[in-house]
N, C-alpha and C. Protein backbone atom coordinates (compact mmCIF):
# COMPACT_ATOMS: atom_id res chain seq x y z
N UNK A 1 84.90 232.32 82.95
CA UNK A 1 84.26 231.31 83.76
C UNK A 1 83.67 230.20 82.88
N UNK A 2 82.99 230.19 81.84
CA UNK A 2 82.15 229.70 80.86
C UNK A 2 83.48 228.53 79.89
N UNK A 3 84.85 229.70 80.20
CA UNK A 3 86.12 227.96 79.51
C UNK A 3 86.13 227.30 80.52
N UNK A 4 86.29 227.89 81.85
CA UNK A 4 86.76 226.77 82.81
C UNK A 4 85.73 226.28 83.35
N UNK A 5 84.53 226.34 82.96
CA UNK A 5 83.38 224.97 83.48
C UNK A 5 83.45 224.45 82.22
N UNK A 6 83.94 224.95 80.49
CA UNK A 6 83.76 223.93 79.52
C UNK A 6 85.02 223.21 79.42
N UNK A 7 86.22 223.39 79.96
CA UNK A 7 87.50 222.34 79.98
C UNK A 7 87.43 221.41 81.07
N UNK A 8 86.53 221.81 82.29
CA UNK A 8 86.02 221.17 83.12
C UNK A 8 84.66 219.81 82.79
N UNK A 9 84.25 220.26 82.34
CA UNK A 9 82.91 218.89 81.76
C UNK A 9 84.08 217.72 80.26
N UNK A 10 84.95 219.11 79.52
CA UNK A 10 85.76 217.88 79.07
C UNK A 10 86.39 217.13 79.26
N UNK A 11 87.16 217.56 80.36
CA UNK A 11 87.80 216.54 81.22
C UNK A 11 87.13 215.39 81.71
N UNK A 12 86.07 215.87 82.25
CA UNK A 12 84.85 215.03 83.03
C UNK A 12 84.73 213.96 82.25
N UNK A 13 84.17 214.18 80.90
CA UNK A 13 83.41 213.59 79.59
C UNK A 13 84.59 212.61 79.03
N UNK A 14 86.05 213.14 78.90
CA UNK A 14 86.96 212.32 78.95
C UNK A 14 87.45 211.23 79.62
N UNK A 15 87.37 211.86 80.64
CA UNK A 15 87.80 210.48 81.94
C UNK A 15 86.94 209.52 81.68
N UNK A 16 85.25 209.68 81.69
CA UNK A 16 84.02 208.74 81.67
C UNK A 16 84.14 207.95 80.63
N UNK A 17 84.75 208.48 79.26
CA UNK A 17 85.39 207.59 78.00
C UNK A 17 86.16 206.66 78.60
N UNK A 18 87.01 207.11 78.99
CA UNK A 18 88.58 205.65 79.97
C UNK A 18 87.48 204.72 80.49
N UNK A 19 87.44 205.26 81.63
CA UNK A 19 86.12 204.20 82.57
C UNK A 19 85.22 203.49 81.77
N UNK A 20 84.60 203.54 81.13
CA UNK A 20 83.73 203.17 79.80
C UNK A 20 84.42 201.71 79.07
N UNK A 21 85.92 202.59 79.16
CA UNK A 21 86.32 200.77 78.70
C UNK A 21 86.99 200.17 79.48
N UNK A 22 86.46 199.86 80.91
CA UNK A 22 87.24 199.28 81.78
C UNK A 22 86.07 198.49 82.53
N UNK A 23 85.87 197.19 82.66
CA UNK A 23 85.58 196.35 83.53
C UNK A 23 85.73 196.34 84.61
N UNK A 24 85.40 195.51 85.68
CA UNK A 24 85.80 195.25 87.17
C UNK A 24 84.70 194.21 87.25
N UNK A 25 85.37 192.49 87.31
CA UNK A 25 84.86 191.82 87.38
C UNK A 25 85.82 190.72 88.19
N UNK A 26 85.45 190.39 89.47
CA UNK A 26 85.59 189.32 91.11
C UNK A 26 87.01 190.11 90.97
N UNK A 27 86.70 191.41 91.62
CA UNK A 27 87.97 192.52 92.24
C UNK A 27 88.95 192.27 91.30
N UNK A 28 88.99 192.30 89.78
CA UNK A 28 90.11 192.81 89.44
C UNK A 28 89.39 193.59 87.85
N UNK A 29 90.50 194.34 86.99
CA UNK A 29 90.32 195.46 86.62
C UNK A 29 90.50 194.57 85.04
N UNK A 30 89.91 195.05 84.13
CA UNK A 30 90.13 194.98 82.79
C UNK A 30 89.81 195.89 81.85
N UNK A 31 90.99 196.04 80.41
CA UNK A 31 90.85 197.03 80.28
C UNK A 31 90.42 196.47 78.63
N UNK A 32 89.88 197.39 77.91
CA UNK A 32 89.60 197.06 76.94
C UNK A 32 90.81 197.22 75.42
N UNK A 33 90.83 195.80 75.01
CA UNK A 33 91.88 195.85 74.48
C UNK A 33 91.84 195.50 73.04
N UNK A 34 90.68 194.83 72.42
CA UNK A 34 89.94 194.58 71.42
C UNK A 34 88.76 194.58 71.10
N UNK A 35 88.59 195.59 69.80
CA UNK A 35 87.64 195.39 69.37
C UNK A 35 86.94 195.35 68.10
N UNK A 36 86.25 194.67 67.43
CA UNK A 36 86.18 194.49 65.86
C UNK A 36 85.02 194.28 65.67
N UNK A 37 84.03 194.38 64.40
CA UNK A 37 83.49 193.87 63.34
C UNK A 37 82.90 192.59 62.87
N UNK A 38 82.40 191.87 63.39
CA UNK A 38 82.33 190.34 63.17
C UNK A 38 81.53 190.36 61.81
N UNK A 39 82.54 189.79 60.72
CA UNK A 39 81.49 189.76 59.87
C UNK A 39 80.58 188.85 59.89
N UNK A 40 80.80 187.51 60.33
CA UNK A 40 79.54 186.77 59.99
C UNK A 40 78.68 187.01 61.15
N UNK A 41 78.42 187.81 61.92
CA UNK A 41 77.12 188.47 62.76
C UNK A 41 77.14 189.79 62.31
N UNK A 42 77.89 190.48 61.93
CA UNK A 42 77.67 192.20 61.72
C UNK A 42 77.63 192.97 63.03
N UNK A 43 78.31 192.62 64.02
CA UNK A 43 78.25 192.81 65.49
C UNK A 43 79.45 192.52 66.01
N UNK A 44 79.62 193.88 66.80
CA UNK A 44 81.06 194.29 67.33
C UNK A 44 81.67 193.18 68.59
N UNK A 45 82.27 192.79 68.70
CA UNK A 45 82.74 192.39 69.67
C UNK A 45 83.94 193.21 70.44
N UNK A 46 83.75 192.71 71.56
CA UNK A 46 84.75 193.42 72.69
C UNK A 46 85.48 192.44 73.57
N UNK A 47 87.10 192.95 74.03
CA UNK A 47 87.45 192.19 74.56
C UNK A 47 88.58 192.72 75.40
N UNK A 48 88.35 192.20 76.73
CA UNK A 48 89.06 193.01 77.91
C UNK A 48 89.86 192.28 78.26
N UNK A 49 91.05 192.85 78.88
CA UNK A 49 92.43 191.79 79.15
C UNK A 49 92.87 192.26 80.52
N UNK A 50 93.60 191.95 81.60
CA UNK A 50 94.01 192.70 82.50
C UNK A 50 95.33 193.80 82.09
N UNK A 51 95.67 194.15 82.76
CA UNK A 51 96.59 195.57 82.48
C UNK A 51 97.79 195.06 81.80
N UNK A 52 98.11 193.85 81.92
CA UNK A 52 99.83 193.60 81.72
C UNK A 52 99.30 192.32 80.14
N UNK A 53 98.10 191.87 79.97
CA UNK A 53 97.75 191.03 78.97
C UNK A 53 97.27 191.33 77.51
N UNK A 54 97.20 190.65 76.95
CA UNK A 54 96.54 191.04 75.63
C UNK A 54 95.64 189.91 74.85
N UNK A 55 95.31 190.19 73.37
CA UNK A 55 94.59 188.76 72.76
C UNK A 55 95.46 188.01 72.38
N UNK A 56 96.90 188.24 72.42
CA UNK A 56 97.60 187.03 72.39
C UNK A 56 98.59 186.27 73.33
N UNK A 57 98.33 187.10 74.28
CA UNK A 57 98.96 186.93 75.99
C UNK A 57 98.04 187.29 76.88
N UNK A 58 97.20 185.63 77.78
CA UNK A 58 96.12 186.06 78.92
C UNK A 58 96.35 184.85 79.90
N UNK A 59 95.76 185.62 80.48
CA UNK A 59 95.45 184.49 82.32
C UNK A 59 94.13 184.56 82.38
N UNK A 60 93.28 185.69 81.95
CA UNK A 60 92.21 186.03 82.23
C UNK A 60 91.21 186.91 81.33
N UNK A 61 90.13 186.67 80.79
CA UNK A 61 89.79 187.99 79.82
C UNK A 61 87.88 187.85 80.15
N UNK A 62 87.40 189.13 80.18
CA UNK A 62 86.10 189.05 79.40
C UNK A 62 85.21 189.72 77.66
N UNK A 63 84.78 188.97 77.71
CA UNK A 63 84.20 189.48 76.72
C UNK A 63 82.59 189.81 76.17
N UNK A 64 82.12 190.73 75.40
CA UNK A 64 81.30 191.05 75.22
C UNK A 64 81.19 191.08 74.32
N UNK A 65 80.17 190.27 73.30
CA UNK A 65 79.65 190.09 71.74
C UNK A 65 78.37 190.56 71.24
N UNK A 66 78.00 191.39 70.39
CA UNK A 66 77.04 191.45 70.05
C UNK A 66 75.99 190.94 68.55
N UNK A 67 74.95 189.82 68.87
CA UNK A 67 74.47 189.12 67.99
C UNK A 67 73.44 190.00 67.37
N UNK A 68 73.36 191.16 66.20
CA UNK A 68 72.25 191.77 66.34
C UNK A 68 71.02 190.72 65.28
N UNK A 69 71.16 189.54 64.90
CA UNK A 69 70.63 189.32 64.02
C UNK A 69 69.86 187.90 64.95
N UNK A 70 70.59 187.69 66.09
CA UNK A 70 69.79 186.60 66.99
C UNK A 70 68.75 187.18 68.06
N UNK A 71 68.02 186.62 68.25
CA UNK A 71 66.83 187.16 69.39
C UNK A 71 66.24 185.96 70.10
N UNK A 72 66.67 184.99 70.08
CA UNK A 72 65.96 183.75 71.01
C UNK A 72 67.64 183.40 71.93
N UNK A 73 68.21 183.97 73.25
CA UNK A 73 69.12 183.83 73.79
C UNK A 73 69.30 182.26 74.39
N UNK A 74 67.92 181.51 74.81
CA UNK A 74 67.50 180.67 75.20
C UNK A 74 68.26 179.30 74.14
N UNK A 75 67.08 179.44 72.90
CA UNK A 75 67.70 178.39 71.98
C UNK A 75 69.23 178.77 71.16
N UNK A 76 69.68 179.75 71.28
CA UNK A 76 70.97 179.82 70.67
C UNK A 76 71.87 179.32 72.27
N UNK A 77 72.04 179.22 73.52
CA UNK A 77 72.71 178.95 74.64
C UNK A 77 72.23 177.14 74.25
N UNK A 78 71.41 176.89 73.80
CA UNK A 78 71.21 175.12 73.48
C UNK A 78 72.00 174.64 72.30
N UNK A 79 72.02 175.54 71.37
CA UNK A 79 72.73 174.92 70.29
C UNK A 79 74.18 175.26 70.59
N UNK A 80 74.70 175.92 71.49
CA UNK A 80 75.85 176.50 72.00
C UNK A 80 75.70 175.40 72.52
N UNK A 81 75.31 174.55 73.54
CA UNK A 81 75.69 173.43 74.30
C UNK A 81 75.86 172.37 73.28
N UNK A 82 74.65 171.64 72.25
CA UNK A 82 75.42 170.81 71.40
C UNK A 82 76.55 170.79 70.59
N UNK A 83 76.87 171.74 70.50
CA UNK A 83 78.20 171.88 69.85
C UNK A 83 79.39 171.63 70.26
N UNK A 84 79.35 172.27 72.39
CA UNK A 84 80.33 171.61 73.22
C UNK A 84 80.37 170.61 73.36
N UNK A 85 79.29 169.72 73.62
CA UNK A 85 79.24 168.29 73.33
C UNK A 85 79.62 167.35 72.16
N UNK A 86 79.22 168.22 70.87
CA UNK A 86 79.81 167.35 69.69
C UNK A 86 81.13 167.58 69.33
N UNK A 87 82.32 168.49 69.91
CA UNK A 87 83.08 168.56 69.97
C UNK A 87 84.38 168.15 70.85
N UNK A 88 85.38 167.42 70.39
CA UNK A 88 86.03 166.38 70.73
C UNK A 88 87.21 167.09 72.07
N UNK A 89 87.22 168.27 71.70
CA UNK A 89 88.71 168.51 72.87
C UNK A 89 87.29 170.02 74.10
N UNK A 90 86.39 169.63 74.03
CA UNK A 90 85.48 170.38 75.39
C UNK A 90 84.69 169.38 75.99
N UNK A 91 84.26 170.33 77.10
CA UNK A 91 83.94 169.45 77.93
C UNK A 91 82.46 170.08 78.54
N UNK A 92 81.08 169.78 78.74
CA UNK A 92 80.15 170.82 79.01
C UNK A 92 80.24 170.76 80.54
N UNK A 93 80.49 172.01 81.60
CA UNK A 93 80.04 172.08 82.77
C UNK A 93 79.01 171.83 83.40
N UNK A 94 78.19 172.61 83.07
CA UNK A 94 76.81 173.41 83.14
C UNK A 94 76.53 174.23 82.21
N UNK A 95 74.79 174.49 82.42
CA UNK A 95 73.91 175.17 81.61
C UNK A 95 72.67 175.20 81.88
N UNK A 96 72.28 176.46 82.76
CA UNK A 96 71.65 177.02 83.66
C UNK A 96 70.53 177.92 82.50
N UNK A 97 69.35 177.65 82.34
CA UNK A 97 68.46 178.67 81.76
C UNK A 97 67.55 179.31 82.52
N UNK A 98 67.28 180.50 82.21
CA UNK A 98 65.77 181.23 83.41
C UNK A 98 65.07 181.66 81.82
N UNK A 99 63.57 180.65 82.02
CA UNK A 99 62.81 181.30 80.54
C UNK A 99 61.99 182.53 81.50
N UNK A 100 61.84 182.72 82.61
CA UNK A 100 61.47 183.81 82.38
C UNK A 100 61.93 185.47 82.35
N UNK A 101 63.59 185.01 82.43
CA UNK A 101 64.20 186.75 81.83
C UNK A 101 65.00 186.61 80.57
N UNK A 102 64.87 185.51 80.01
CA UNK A 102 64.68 184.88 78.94
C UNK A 102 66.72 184.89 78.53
N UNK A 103 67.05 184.38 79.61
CA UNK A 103 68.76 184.29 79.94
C UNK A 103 69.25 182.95 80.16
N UNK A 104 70.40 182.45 79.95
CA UNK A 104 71.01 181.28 79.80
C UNK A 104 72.57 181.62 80.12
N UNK A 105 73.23 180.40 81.03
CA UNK A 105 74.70 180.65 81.45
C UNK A 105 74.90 178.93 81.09
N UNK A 106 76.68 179.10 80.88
CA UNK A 106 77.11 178.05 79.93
C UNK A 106 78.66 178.02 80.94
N UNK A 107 79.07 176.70 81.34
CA UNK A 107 80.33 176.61 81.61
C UNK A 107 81.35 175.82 81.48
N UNK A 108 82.02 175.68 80.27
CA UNK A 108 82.90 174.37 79.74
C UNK A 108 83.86 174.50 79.94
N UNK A 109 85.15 173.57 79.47
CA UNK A 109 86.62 173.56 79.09
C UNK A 109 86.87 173.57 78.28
N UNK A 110 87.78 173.62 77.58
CA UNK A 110 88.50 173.86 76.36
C UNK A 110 89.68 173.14 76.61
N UNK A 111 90.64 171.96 75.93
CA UNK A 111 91.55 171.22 75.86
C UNK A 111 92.64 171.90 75.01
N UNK A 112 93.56 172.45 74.65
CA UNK A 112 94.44 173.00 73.21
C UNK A 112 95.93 173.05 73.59
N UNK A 113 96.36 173.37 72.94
CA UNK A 113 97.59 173.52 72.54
C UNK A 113 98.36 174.79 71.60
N UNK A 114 99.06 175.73 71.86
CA UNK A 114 99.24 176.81 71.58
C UNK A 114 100.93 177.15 71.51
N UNK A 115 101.73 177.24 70.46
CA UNK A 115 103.06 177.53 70.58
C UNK A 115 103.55 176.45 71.42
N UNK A 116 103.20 174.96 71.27
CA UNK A 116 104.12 173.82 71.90
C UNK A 116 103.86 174.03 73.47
N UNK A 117 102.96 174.83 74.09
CA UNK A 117 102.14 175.19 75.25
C UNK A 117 100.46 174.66 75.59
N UNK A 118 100.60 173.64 76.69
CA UNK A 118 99.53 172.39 76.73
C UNK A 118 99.18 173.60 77.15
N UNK A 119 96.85 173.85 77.37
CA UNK A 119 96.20 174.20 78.15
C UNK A 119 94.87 173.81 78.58
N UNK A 120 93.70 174.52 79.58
CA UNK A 120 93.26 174.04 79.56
C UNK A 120 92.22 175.83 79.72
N UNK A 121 91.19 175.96 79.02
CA UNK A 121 90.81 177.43 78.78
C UNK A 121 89.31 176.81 79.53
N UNK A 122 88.81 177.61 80.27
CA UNK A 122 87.46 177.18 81.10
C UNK A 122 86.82 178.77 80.58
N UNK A 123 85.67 178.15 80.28
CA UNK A 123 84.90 179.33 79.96
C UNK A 123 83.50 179.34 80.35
N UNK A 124 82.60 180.99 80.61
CA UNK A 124 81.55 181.09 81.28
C UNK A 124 80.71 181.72 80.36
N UNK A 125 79.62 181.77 80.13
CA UNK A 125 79.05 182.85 79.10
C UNK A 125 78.04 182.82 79.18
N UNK A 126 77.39 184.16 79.05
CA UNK A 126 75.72 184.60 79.58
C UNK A 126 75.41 185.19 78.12
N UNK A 127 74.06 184.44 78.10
CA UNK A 127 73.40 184.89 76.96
C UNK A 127 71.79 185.41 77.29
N UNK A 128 71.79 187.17 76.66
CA UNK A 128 70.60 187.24 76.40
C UNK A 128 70.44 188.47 75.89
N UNK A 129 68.87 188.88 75.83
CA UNK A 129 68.25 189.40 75.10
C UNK A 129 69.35 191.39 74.99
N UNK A 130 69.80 191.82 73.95
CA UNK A 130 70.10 193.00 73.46
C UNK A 130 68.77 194.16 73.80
N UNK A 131 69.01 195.40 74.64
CA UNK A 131 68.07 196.08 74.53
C UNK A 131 67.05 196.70 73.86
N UNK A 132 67.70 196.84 72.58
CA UNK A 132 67.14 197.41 71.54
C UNK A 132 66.86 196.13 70.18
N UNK A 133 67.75 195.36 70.20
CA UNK A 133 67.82 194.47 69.00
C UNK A 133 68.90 193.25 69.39
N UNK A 134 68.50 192.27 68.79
CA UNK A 134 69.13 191.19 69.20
C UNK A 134 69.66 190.42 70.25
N UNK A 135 70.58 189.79 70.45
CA UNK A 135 71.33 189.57 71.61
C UNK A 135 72.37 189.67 71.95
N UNK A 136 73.21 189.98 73.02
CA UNK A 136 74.60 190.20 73.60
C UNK A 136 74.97 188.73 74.57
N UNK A 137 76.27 188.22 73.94
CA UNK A 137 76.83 187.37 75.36
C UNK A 137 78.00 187.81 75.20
N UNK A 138 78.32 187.57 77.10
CA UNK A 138 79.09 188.04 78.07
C UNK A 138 79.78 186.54 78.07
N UNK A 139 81.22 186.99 78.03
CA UNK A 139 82.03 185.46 78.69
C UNK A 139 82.92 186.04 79.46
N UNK A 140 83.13 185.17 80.45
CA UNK A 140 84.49 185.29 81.44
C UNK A 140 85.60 183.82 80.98
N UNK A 141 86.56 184.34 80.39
CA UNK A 141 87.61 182.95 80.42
C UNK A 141 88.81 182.93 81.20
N UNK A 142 89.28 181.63 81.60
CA UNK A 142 90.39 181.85 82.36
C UNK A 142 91.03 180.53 81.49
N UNK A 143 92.92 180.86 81.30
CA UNK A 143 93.90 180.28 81.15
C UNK A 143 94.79 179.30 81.46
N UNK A 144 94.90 178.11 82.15
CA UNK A 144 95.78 177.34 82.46
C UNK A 144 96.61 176.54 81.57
N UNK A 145 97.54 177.13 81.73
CA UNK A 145 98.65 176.67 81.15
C UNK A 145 99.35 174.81 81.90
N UNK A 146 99.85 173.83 81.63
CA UNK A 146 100.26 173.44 82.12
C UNK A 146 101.22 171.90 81.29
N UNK A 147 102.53 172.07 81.63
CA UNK A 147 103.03 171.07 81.50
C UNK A 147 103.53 169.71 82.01
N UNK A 148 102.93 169.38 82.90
CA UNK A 148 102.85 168.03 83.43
C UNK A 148 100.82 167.60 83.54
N UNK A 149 101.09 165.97 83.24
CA UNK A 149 100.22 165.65 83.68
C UNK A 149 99.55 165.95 84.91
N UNK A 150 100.17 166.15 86.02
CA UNK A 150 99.57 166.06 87.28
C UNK A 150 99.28 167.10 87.75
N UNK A 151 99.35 168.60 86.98
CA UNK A 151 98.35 169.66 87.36
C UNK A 151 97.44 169.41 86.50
N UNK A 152 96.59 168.50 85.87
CA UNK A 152 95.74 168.29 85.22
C UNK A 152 94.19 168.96 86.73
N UNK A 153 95.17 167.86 87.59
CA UNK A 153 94.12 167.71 88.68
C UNK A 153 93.83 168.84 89.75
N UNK A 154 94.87 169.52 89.71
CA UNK A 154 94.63 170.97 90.33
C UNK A 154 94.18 171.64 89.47
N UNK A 155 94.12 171.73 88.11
CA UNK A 155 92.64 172.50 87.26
C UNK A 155 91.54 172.44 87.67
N UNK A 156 92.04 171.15 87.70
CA UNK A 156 90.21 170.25 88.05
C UNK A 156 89.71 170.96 89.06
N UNK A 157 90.30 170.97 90.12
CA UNK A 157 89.59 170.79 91.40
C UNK A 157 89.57 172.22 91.34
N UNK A 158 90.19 173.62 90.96
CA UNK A 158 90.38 174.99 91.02
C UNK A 158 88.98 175.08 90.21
N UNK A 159 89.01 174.51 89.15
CA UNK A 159 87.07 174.89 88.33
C UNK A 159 86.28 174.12 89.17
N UNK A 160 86.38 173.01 89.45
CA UNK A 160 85.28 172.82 90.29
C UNK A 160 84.84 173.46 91.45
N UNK A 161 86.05 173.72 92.25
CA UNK A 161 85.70 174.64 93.10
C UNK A 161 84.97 175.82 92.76
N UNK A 162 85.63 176.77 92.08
CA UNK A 162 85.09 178.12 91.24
C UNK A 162 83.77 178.10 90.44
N UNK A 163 83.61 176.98 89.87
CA UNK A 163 82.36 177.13 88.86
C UNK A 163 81.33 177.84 89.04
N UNK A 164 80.32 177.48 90.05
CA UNK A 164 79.88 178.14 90.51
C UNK A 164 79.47 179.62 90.64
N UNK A 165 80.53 179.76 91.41
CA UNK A 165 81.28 180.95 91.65
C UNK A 165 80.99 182.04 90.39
N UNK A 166 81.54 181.50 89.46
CA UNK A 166 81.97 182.33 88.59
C UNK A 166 80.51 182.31 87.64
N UNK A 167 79.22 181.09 87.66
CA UNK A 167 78.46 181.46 86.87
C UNK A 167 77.47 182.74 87.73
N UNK A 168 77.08 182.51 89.21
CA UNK A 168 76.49 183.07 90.01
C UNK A 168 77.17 184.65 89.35
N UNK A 169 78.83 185.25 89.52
CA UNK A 169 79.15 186.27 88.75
C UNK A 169 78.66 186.84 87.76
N UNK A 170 78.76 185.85 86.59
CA UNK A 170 78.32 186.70 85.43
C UNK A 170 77.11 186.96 85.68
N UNK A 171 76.08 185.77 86.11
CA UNK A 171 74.71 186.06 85.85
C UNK A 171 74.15 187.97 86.31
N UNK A 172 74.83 187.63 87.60
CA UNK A 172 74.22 188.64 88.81
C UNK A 172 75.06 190.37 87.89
N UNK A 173 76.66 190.14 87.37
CA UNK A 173 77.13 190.95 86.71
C UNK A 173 76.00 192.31 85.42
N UNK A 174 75.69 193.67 85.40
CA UNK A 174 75.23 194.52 84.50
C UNK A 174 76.14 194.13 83.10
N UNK A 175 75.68 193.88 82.27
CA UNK A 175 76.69 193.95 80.68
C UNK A 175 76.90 194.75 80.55
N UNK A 176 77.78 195.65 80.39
CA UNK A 176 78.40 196.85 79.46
C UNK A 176 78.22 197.24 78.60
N UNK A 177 77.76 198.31 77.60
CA UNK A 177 77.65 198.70 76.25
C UNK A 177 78.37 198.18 75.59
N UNK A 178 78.24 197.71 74.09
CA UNK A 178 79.45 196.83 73.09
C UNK A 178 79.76 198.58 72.66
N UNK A 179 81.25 198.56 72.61
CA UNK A 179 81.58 199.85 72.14
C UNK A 179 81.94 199.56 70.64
N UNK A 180 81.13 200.16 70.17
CA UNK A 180 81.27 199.44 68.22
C UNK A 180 82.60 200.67 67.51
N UNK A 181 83.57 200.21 67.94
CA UNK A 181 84.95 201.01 67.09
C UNK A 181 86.06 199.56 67.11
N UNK A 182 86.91 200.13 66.53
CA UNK A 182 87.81 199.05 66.12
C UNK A 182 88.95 199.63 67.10
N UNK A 183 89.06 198.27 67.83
CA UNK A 183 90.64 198.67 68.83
C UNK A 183 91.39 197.38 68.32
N UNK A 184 92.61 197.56 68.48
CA UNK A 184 93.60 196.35 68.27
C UNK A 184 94.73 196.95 69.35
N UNK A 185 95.07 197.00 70.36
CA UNK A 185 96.15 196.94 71.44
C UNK A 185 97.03 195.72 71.96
């Protein structure tokens, strides 16, 4: 009796590992598909793709970083905004702060070009305080690919519509543990 309640809790304890690296963020599923070492923070990052994607094939990804050496989420989400601004191919959305849970959300574009493939990468990201030490941000990015000028404007109007949307998400979203191992999938 004593194996089969202990192959039973391993199983259990196993499955909860899978789940552990799986997201579910605005009804769809991500799985965790990278993860590394940052040396210039010393803090793992994580990065979830949907089932059929990867870090070098996406429509959609989130991610989870951990800053253990930052602790003001507030003024690092500001110098995160001048930078979108002093930079020539983004664009700043929004940038939403609450000093009193001491959290900040960020929502730009990204202009690039990738394998002779125009895009346009919109990104969301919540910054704040790490439980124990430092800080963690959360991003949600999404992919548009496009080769004509004139879906420029159905980007447009698909983030504008969504923006919102998607900062109200992360904010309201629990962060996930940074799982500090090295994945490459």
């Amino acid at each position: 009796m004593k194996k089969f309640i202990f192959a039973i809790l391993t199983l259990f304890c196993s499955q909860a590992n899978v789940f552990s690296e799986e997201i579910h963020f605005d009804n769809e599923t991500y799985k965790l598909k990278f993860s590394a070492l940052a040396p210039n923070t010393q803090g793992y990052g994580n990065e979830y793709f949907k089932n059929t994607e990867n870090v070098s094939d996406w429509t959609k990804m989130i991610g989870i970083y951990y800053y253990p050496q930052e602790n003001d989420p507030l003024n690092y989400a500001k110098e995160f905004e001048s930078t979108i601004e002093t930079t020539d191919n983004s664009v700043l959305l929004k940038l939403i702060e609450n000093k009193k849970t001491n959290k900040a959300v960020i929502s730009f574009l990204v202009n690039g070009e990738e394998n002779a493939q125009k895009f346009f990468e919109y990104d969301v990201y919540k910054f704040e305080k790490h439980p124990t030490k430092g800080m963690v941000v959360s991003k949600y990015a999404e992919k548009f690919n496009f080769s004509k000028n004139e879906e420029i404007n159905q980007i447009a109007q698909n983030v504008k519509e969504n923006n919102d949307k998607y900062l109200e998400l992360l904010i309201i979203s629990q962060t996930p543990l940074v799982i500090e191992k090295d994945i490459k999938i």
